[in-house]
Protein backbone atom coordinates (compact mmCIF):
# COMPACT_ATOMS: atom_id res chain seq x y z
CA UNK A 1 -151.34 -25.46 -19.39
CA UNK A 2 -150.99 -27.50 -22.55
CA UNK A 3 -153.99 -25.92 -24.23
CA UNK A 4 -152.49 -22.48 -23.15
CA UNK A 5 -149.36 -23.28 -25.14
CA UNK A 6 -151.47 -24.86 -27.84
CA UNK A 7 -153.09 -21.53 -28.42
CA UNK A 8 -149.91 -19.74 -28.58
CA UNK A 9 -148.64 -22.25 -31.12
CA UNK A 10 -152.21 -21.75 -32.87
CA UNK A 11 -151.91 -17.76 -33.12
CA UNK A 12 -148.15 -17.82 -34.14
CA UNK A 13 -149.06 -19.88 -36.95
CA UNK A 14 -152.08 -17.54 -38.24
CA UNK A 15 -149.95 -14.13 -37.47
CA UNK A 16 -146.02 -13.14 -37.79
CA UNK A 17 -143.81 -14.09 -35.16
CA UNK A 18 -143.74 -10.30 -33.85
CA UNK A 19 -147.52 -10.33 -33.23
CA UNK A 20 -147.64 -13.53 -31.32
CA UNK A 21 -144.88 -12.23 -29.57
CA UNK A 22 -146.42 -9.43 -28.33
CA UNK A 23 -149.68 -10.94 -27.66
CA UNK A 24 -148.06 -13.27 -25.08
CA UNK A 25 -146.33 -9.70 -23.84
CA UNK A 26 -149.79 -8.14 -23.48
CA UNK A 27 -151.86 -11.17 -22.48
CA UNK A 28 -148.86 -12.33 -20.14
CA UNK A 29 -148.93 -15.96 -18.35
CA UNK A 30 -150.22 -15.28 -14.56
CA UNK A 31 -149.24 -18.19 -12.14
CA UNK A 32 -152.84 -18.39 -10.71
CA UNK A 33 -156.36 -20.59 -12.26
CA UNK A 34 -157.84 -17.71 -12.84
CA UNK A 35 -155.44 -15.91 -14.33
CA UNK A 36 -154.52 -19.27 -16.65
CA UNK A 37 -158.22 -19.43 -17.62
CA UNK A 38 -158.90 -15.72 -18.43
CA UNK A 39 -155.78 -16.04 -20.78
CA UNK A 40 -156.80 -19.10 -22.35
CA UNK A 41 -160.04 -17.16 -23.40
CA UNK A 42 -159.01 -13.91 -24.63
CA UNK A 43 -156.43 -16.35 -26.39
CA UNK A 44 -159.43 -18.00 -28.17
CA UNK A 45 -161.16 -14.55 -29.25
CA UNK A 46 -157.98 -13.61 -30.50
CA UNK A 47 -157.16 -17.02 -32.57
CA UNK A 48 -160.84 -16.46 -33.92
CA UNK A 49 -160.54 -12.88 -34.88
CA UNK A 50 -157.31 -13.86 -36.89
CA UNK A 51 -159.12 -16.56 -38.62
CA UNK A 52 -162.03 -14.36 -39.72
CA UNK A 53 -159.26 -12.26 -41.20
CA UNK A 54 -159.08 -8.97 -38.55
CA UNK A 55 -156.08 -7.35 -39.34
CA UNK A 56 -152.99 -7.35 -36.42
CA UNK A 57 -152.57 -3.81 -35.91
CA UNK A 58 -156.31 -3.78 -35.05
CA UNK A 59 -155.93 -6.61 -32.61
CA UNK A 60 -152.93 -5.03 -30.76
CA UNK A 61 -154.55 -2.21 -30.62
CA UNK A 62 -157.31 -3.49 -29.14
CA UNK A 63 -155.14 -5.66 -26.45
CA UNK A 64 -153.18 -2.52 -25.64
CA UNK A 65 -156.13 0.15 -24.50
CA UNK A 66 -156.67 0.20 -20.65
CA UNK A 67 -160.30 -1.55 -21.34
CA UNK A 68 -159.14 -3.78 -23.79
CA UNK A 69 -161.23 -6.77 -21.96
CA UNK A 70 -164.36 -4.56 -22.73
CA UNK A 71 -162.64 -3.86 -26.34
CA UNK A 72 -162.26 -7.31 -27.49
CA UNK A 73 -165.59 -8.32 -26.33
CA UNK A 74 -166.43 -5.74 -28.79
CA UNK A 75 -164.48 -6.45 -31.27
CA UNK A 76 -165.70 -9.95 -31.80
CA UNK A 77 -169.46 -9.23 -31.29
CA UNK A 78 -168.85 -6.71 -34.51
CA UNK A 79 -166.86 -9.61 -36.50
């Protein structure tokens, strides 16, 4: 759990407080080790996409379409 919280802390500090907000919102903690670990990495891809410089609205765009696991794995093979 702490690196789950570290990545949080990680994307608030590269994005506005809004964004991380809703990326916790659209990610959301489930109480199960899978859950937990499929979190942790989409929480990675996003922390990476923000540090290569890939806008927000993109991103939460992105995390909101019905696919979006499929989307993001796009997204980051592009960038």
């Amino acid at each position: 759990m702490e690196e789950l919280e570290n990545l949080y802390l990680e994307i608030s500090v590269l994005s506005s407080i809004d964004f991380s907000k809703r990326v916790r919102c659209l990610l959301g903690s489930t109480f199960n080790p899978y859950g937990t670990l499929t979190e942790i990495s989409k929480l990675s891809l996003v922390k990476n996409l923000l540090a290569k410089g890939i806008e927000e609205k993109v991103i939460l765009e992105t995390l909101e379409n019905p696919n979006k696991d499929l989307m993001l794995m796009i997204l980051v093979s592009v960038f």
